[in-house]
PDB file of N, CA and C in Angstrom:
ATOM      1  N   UNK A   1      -4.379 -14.344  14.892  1.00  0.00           N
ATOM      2  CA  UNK A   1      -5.053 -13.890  13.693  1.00  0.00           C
ATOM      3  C   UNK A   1      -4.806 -12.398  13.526  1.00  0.00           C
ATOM      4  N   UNK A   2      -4.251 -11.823  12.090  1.00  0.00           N
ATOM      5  CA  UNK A   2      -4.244 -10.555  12.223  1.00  0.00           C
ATOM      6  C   UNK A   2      -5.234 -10.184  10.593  1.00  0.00           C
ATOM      7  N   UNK A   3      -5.444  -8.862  11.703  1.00  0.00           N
ATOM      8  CA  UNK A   3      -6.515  -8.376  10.091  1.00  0.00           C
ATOM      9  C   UNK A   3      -6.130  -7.158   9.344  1.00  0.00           C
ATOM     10  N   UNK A   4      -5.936  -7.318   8.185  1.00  0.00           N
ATOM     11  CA  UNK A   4      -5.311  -6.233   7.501  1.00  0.00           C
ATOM     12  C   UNK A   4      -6.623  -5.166   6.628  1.00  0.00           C
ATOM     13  N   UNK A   5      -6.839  -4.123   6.792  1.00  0.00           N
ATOM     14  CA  UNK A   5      -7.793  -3.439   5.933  1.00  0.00           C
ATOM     15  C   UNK A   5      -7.067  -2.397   5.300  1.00  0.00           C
ATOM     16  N   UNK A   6      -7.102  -1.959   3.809  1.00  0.00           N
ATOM     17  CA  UNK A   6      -6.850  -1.050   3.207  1.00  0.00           C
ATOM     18  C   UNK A   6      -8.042   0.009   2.711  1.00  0.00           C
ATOM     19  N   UNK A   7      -8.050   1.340   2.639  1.00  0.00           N
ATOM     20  CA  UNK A   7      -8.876   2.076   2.562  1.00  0.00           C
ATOM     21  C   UNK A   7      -8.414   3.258   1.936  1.00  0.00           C
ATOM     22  N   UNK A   8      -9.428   4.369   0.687  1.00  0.00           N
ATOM     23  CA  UNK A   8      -8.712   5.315   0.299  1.00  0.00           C
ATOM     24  C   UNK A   8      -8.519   5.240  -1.112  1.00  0.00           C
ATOM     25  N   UNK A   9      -8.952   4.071  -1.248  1.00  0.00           N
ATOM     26  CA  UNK A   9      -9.142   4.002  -3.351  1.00  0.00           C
ATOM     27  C   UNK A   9     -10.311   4.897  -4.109  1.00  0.00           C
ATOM     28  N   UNK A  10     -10.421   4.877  -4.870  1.00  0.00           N
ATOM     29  CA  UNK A  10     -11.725   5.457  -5.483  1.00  0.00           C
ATOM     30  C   UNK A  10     -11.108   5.768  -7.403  1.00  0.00           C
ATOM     31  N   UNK A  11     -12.111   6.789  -7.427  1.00  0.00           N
ATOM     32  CA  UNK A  11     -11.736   7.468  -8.917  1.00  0.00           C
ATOM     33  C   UNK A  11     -10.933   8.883  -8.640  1.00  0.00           C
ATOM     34  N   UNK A  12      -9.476   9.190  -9.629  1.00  0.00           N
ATOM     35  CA  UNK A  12      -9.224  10.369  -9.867  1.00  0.00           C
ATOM     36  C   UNK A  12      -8.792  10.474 -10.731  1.00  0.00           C
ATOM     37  N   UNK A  13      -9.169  11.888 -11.124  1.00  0.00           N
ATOM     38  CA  UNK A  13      -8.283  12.462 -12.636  1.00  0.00           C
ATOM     39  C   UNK A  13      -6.989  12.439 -12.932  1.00  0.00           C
ATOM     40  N   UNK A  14      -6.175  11.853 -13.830  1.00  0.00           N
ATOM     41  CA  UNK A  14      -5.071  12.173 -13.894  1.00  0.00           C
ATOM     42  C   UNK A  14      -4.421  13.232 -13.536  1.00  0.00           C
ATOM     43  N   UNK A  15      -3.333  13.251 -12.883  1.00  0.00           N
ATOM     44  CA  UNK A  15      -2.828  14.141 -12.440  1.00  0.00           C
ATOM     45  C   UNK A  15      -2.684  14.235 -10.707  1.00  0.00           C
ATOM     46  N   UNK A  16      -4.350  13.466 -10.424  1.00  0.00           N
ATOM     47  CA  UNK A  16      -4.259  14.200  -9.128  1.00  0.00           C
ATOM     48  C   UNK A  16      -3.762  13.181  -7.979  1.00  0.00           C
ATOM     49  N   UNK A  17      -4.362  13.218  -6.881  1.00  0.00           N
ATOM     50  CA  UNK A  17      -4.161  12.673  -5.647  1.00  0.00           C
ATOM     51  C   UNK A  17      -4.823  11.985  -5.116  1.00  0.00           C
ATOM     52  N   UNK A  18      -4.185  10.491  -4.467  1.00  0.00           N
ATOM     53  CA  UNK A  18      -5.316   9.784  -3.394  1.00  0.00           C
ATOM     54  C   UNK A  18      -4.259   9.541  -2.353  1.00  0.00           C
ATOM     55  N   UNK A  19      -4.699   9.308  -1.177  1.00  0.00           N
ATOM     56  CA  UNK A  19      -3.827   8.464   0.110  1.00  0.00           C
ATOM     57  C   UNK A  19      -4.822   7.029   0.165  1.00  0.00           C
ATOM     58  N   UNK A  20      -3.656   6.162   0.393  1.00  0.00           N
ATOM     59  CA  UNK A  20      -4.705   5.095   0.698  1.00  0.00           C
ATOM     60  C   UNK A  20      -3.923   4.699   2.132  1.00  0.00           C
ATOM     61  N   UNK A  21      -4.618   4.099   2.861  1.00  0.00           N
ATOM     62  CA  UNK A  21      -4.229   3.617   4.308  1.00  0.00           C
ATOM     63  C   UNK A  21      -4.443   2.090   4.594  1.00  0.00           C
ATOM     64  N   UNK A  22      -3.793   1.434   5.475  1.00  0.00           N
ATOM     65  CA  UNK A  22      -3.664   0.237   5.721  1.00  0.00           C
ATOM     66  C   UNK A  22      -3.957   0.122   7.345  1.00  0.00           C
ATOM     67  N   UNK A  23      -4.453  -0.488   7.653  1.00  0.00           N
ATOM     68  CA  UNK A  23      -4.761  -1.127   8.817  1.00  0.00           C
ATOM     69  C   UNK A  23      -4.866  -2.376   9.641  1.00  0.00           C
ATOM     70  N   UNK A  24      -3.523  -2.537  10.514  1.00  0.00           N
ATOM     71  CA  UNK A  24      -3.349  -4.104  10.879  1.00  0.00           C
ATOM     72  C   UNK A  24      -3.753  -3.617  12.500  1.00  0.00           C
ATOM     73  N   UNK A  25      -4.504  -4.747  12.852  1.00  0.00           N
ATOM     74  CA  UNK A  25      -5.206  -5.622  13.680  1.00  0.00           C
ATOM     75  C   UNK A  25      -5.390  -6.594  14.054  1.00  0.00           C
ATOM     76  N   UNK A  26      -4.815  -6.833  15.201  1.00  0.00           N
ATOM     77  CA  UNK A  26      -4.689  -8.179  15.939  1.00  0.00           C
ATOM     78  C   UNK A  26      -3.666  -8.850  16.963  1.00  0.00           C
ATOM     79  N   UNK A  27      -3.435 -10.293  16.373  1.00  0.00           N
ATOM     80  CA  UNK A  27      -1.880 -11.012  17.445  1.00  0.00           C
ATOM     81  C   UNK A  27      -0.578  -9.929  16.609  1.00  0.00           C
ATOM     82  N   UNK A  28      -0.816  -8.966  16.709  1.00  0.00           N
ATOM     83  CA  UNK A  28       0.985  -8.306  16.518  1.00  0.00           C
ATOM     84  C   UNK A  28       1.512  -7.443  17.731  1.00  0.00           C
ATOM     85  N   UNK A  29       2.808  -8.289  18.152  1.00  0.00           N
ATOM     86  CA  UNK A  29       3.267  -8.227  19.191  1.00  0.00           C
ATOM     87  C   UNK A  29       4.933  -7.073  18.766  1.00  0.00           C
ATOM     88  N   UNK A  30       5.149  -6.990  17.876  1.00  0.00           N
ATOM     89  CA  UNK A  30       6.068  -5.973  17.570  1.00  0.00           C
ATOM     90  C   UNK A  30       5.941  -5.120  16.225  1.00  0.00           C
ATOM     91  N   UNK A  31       6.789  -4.076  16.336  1.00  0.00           N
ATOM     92  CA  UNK A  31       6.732  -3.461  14.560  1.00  0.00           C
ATOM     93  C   UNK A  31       6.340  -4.590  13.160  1.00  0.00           C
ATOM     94  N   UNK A  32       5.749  -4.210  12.334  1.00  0.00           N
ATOM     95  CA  UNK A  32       6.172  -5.381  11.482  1.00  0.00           C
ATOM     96  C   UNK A  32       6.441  -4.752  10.199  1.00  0.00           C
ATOM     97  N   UNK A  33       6.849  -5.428   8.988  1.00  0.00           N
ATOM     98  CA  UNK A  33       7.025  -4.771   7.946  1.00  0.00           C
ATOM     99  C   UNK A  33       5.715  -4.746   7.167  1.00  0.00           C
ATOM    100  N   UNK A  34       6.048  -3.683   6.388  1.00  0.00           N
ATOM    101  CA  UNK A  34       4.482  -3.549   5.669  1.00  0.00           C
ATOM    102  C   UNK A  34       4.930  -3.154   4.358  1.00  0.00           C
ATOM    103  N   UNK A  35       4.112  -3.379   3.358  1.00  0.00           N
ATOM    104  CA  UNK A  35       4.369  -3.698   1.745  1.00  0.00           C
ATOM    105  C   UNK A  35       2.847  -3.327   1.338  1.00  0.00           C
ATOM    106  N   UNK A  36       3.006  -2.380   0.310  1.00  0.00           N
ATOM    107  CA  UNK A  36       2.297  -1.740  -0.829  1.00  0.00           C
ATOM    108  C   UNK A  36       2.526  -2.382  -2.207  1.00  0.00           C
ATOM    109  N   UNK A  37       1.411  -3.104  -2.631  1.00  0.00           N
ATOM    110  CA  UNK A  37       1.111  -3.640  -4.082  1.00  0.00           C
ATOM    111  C   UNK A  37       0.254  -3.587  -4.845  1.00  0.00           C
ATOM    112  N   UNK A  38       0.160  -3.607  -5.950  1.00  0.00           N
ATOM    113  CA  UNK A  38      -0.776  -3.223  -6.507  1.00  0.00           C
ATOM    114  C   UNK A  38      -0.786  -4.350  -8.012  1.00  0.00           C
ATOM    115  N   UNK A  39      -2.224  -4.678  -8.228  1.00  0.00           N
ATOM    116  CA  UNK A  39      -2.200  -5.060  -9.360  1.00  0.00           C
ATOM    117  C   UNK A  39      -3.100  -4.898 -10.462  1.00  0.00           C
ATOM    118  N   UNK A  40      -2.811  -4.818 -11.824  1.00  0.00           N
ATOM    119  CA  UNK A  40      -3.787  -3.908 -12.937  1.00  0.00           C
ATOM    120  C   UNK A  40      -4.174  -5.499 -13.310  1.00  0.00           C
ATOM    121  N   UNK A  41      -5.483  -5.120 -14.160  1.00  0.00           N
ATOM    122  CA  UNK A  41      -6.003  -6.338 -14.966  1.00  0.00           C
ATOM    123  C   UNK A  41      -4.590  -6.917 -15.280  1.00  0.00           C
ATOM    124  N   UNK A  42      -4.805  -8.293 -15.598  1.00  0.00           N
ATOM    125  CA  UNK A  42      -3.981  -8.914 -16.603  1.00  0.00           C
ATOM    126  C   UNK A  42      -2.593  -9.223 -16.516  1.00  0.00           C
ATOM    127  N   UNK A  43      -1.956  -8.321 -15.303  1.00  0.00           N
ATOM    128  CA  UNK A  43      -0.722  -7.977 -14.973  1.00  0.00           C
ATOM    129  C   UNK A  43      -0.407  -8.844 -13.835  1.00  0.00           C
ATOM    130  N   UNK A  44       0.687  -8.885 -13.780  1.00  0.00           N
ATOM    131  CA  UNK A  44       1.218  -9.686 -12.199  1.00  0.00           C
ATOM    132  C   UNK A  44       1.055  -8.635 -10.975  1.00  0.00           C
ATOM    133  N   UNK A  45       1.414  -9.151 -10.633  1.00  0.00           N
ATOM    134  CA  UNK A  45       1.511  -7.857  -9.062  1.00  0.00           C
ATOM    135  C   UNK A  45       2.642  -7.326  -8.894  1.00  0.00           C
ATOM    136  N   UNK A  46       2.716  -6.116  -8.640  1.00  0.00           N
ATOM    137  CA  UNK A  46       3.937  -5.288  -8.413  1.00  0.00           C
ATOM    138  C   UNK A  46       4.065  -4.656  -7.174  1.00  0.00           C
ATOM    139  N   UNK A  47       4.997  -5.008  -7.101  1.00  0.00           N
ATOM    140  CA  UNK A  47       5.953  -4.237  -5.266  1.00  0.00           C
ATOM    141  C   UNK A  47       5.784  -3.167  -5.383  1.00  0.00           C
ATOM    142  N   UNK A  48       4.864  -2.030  -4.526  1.00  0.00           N
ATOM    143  CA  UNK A  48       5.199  -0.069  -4.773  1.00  0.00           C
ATOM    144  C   UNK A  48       5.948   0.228  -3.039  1.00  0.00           C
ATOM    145  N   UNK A  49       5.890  -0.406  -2.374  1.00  0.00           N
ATOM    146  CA  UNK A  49       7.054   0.472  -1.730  1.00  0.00           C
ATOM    147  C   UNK A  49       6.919  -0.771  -0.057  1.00  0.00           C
ATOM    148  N   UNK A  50       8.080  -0.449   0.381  1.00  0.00           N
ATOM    149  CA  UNK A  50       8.455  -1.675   1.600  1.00  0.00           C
ATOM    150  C   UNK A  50       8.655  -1.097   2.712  1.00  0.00           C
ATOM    151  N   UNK A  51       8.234  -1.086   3.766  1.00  0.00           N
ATOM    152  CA  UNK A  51       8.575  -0.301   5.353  1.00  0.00           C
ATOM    153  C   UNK A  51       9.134  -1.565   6.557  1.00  0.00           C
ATOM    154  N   UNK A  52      10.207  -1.172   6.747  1.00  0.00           N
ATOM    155  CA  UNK A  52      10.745  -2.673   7.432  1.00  0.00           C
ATOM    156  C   UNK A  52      10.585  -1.786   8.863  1.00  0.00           C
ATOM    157  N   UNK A  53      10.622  -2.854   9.630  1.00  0.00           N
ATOM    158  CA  UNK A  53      10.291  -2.812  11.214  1.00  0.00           C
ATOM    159  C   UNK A  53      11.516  -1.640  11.559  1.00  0.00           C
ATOM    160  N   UNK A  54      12.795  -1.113  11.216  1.00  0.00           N
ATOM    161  CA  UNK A  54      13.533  -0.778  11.249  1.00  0.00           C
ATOM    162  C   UNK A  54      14.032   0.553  10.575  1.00  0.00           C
ATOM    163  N   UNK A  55      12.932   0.719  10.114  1.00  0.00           N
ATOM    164  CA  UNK A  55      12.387   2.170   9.668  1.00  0.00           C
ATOM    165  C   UNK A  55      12.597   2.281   8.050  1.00  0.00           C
ATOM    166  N   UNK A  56      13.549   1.162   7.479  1.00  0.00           N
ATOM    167  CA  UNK A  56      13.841   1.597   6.152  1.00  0.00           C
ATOM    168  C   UNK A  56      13.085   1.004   5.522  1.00  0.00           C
ATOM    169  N   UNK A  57      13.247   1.671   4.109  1.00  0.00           N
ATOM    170  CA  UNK A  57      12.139   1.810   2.837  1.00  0.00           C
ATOM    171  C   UNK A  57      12.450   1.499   1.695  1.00  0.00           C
ATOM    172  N   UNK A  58      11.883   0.653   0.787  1.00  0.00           N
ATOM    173  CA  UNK A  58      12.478   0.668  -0.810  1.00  0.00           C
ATOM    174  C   UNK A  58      11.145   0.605  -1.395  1.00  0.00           C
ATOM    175  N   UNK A  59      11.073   1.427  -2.619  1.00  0.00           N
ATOM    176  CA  UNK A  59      10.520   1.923  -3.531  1.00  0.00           C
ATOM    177  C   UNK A  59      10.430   1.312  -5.060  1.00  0.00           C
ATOM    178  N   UNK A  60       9.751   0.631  -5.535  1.00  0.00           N
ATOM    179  CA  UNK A  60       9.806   0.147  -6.968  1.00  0.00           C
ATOM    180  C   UNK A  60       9.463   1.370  -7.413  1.00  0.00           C
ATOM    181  N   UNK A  61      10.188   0.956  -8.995  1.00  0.00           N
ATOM    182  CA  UNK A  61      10.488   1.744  -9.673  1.00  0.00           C
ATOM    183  C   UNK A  61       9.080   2.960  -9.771  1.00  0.00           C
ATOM    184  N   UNK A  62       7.958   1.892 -10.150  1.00  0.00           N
ATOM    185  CA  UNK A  62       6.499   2.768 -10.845  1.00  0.00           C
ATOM    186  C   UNK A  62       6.391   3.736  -9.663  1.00  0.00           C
ATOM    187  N   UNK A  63       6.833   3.562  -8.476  1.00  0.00           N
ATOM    188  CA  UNK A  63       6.455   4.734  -7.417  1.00  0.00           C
ATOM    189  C   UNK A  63       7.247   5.896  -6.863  1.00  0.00           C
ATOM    190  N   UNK A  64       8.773   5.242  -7.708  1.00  0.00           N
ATOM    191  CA  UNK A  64       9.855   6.306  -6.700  1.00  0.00           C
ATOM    192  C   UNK A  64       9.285   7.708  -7.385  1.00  0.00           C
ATOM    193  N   UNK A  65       9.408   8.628  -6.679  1.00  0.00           N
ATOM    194  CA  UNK A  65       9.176  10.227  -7.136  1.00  0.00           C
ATOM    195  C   UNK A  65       7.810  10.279  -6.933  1.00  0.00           C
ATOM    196  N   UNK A  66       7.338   9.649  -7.115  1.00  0.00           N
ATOM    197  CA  UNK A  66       5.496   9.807  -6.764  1.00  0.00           C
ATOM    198  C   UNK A  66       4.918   9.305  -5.639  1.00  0.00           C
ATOM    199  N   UNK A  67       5.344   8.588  -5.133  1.00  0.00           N
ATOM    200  CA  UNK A  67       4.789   7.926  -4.157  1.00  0.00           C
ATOM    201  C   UNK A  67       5.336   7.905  -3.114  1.00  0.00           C
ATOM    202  N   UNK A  68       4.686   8.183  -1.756  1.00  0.00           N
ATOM    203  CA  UNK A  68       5.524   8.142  -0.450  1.00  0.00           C
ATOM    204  C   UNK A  68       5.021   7.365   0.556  1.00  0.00           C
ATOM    205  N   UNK A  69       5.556   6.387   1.439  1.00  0.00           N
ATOM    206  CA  UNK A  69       4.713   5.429   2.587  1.00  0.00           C
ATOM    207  C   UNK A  69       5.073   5.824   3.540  1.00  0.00           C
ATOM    208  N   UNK A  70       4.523   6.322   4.338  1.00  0.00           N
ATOM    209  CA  UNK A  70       4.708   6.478   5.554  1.00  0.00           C
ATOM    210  C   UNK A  70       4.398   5.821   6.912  1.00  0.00           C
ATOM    211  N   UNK A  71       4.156   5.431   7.964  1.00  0.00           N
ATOM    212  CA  UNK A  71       3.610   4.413   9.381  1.00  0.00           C
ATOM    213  C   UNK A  71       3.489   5.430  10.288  1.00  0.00           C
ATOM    214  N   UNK A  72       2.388   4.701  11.033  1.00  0.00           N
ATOM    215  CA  UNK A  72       2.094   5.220  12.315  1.00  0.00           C
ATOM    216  C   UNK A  72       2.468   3.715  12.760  1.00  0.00           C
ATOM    217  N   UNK A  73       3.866   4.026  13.613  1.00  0.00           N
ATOM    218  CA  UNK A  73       3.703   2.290  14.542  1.00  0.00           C
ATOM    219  C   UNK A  73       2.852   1.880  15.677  1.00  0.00           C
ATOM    220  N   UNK A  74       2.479   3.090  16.175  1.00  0.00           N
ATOM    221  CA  UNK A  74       1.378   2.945  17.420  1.00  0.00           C
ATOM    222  C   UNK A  74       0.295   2.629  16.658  1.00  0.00           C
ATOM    223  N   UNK A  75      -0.274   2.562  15.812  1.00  0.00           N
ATOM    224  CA  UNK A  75      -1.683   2.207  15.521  1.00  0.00           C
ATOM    225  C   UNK A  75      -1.486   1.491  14.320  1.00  0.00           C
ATOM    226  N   UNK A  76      -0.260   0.846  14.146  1.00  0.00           N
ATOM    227  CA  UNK A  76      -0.159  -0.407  13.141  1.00  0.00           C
ATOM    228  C   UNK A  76      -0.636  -0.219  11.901  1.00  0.00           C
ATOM    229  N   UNK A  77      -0.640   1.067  11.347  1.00  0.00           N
ATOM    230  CA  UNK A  77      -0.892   1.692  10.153  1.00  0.00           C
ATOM    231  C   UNK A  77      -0.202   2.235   9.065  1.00  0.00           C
ATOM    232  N   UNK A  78      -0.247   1.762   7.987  1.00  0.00           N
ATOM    233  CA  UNK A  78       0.594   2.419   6.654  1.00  0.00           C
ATOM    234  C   UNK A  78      -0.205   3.793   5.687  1.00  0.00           C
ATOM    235  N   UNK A  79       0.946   4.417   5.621  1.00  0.00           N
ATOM    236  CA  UNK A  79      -0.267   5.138   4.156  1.00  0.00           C
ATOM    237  C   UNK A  79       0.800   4.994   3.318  1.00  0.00           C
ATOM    238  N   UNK A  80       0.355   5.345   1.914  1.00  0.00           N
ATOM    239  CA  UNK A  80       0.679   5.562   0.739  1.00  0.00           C
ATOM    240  C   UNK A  80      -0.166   6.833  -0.152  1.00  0.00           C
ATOM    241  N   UNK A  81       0.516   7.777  -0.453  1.00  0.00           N
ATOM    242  CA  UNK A  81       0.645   8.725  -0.855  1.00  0.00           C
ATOM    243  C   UNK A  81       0.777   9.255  -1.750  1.00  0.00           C
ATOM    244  N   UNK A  82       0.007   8.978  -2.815  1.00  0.00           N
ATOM    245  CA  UNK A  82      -0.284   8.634  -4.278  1.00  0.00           C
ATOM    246  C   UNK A  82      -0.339  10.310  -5.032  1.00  0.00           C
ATOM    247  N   UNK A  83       1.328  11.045  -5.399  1.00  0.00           N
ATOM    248  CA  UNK A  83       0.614  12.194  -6.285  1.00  0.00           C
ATOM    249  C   UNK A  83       0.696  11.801  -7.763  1.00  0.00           C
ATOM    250  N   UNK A  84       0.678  12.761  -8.921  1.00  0.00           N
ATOM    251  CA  UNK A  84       1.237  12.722 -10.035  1.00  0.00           C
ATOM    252  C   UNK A  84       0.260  11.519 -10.780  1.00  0.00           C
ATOM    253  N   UNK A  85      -0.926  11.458 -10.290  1.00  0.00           N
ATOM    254  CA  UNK A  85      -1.766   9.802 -10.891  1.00  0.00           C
ATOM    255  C   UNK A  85      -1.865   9.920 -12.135  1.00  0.00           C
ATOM    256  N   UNK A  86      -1.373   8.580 -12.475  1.00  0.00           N
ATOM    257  CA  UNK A  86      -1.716   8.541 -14.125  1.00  0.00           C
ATOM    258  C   UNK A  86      -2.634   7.409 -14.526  1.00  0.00           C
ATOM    259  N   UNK A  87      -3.078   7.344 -15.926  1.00  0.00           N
ATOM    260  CA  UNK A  87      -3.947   6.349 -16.039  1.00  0.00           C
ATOM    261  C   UNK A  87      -3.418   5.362 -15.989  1.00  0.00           C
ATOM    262  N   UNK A  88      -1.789   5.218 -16.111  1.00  0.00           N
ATOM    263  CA  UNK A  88      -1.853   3.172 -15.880  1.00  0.00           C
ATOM    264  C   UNK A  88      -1.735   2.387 -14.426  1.00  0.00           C
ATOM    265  N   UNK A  89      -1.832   3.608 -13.446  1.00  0.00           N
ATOM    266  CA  UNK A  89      -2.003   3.626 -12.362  1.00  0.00           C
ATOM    267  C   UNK A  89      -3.259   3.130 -11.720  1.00  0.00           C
ATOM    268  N   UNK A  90      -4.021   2.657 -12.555  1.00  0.00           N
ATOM    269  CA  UNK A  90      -5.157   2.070 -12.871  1.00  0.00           C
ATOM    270  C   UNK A  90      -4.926   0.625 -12.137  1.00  0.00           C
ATOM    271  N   UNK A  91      -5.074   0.084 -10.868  1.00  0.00           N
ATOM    272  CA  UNK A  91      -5.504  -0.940 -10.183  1.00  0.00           C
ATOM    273  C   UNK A  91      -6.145  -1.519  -8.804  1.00  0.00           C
ATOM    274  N   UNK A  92      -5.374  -2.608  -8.718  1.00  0.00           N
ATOM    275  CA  UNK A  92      -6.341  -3.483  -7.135  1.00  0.00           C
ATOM    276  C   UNK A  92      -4.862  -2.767  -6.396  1.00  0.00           C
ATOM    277  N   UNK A  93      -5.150  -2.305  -4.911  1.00  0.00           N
ATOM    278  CA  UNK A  93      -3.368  -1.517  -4.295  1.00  0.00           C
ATOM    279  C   UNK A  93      -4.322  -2.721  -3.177  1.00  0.00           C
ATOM    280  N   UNK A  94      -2.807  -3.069  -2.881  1.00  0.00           N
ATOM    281  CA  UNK A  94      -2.859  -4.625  -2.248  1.00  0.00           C
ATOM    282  C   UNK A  94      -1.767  -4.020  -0.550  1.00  0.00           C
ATOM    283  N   UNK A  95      -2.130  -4.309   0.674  1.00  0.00           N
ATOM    284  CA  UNK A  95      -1.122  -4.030   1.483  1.00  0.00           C
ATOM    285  C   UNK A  95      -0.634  -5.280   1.932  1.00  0.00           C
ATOM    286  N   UNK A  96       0.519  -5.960   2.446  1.00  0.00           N
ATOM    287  CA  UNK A  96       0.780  -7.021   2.736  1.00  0.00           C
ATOM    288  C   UNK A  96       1.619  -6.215   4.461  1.00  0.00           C
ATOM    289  N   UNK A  97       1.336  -7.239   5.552  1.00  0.00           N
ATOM    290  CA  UNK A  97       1.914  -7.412   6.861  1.00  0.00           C
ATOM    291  C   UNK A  97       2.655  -8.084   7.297  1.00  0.00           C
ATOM    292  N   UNK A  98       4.210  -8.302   7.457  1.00  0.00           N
ATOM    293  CA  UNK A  98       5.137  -9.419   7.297  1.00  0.00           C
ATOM    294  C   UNK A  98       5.413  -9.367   8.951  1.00  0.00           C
ATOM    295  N   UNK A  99       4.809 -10.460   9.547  1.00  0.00           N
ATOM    296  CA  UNK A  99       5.426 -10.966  11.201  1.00  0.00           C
ATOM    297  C   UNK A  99       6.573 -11.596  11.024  1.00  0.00           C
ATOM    298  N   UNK A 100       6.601 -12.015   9.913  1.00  0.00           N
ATOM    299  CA  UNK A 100       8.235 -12.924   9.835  1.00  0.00           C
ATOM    300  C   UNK A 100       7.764 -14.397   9.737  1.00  0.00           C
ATOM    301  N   UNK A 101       6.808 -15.089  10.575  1.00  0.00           N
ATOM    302  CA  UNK A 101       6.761 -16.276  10.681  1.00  0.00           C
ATOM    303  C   UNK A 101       5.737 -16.043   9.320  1.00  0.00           C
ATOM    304  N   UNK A 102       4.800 -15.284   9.696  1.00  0.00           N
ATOM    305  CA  UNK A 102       3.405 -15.272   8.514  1.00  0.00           C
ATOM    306  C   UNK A 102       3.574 -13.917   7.922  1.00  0.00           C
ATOM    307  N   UNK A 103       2.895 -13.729   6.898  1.00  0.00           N
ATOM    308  CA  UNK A 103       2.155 -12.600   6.384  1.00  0.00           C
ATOM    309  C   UNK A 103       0.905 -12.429   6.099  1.00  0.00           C
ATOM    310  N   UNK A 104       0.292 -11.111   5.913  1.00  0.00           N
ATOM    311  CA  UNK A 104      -1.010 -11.518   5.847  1.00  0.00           C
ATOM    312  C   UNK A 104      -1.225 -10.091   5.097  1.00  0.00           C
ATOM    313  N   UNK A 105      -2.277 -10.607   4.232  1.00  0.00           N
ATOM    314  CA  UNK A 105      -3.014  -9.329   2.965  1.00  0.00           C
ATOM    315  C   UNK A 105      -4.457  -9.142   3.497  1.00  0.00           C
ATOM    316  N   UNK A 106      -4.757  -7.745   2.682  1.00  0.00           N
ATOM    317  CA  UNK A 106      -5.937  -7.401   3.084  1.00  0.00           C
ATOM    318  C   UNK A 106      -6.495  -6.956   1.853  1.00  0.00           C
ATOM    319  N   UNK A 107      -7.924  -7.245   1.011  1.00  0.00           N
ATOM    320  CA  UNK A 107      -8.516  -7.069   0.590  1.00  0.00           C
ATOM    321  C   UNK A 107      -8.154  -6.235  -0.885  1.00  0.00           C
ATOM    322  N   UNK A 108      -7.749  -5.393  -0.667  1.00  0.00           N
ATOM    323  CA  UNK A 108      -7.373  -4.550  -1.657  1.00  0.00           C
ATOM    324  C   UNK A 108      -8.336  -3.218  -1.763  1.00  0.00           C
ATOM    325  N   UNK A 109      -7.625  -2.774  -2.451  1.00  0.00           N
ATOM    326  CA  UNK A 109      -8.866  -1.071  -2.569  1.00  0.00           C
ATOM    327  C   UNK A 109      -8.388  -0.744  -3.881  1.00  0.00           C
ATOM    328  N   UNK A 110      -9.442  -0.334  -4.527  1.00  0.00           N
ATOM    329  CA  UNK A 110      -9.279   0.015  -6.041  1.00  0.00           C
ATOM    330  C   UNK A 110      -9.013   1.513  -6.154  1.00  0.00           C
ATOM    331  N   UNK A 111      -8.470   1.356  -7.341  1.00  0.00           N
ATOM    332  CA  UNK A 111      -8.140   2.840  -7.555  1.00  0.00           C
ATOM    333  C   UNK A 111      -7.933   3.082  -9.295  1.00  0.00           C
ATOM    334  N   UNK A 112      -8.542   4.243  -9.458  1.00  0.00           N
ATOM    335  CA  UNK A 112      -8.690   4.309 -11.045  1.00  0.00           C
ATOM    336  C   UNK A 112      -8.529   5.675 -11.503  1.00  0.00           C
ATOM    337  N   UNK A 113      -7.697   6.078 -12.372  1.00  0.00           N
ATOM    338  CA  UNK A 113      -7.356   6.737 -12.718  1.00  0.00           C
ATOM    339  C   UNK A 113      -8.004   7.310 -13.734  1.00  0.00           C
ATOM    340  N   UNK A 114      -8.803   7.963 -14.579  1.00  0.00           N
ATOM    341  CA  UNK A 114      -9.493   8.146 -15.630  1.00  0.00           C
ATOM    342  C   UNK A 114      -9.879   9.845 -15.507  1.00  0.00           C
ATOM    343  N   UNK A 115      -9.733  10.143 -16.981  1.00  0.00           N
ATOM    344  CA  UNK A 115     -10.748  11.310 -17.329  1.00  0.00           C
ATOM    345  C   UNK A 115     -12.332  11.351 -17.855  1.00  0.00           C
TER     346      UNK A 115
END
């Protein structure tokens, strides 16, 4: 069983800054990949950025230039690094944990962009 928690959403003004963090816990026995998503009302879910066991990274589009993910592999942790916020930036940021056999999501953390 692994447990994924994301943390670090809230309200900010356009323009500014949040980090949000991810936290896996549990049966993980090596690196794993980790995935940043996010989804607005109404919308599908969108890919914001991919960390493979192997250090590399890809970036959808809504995040390249703004957004940066970084890991701690010792403590099985992601951040995401949210500058430049705008209002359509406005959603649920979803982390996903890929073991390969399973994956597993955690909760989500909101985040809202507004003046």
């Amino acid at each position: 069983q692994v447990k994924v928690v994301e943390s670090g959403g809230g309200l900010v003004q356009p323009g500014g800054s949040l980090r949000l963090s991810c936290a896996a816990s549990g049966h993980i026995f090596s690196s794993p990949a980790f995935g940043w998503y996010r989804q607005a009302p109404g919308e599908d879910i969108e890919v914001l950025a991919l960390s493979r066991s192997d250090g590399s990274e890809n970036y959808g589009d809504s995040a390249k230039g703004r957004f940066t993910m970084s890991r701690d592999n010792a403590k099985n942790t992601v951040y995401l690094q949210m500058n430049s916020l705008k209002i359509e930036d406005t959603a649920v940021y979803y982390c996903n944990v890929n073991l390969g056999p399973a994956s597993y999501w955690g909760q989500g953390t909101q985040v809202t962009v507004s003046s």
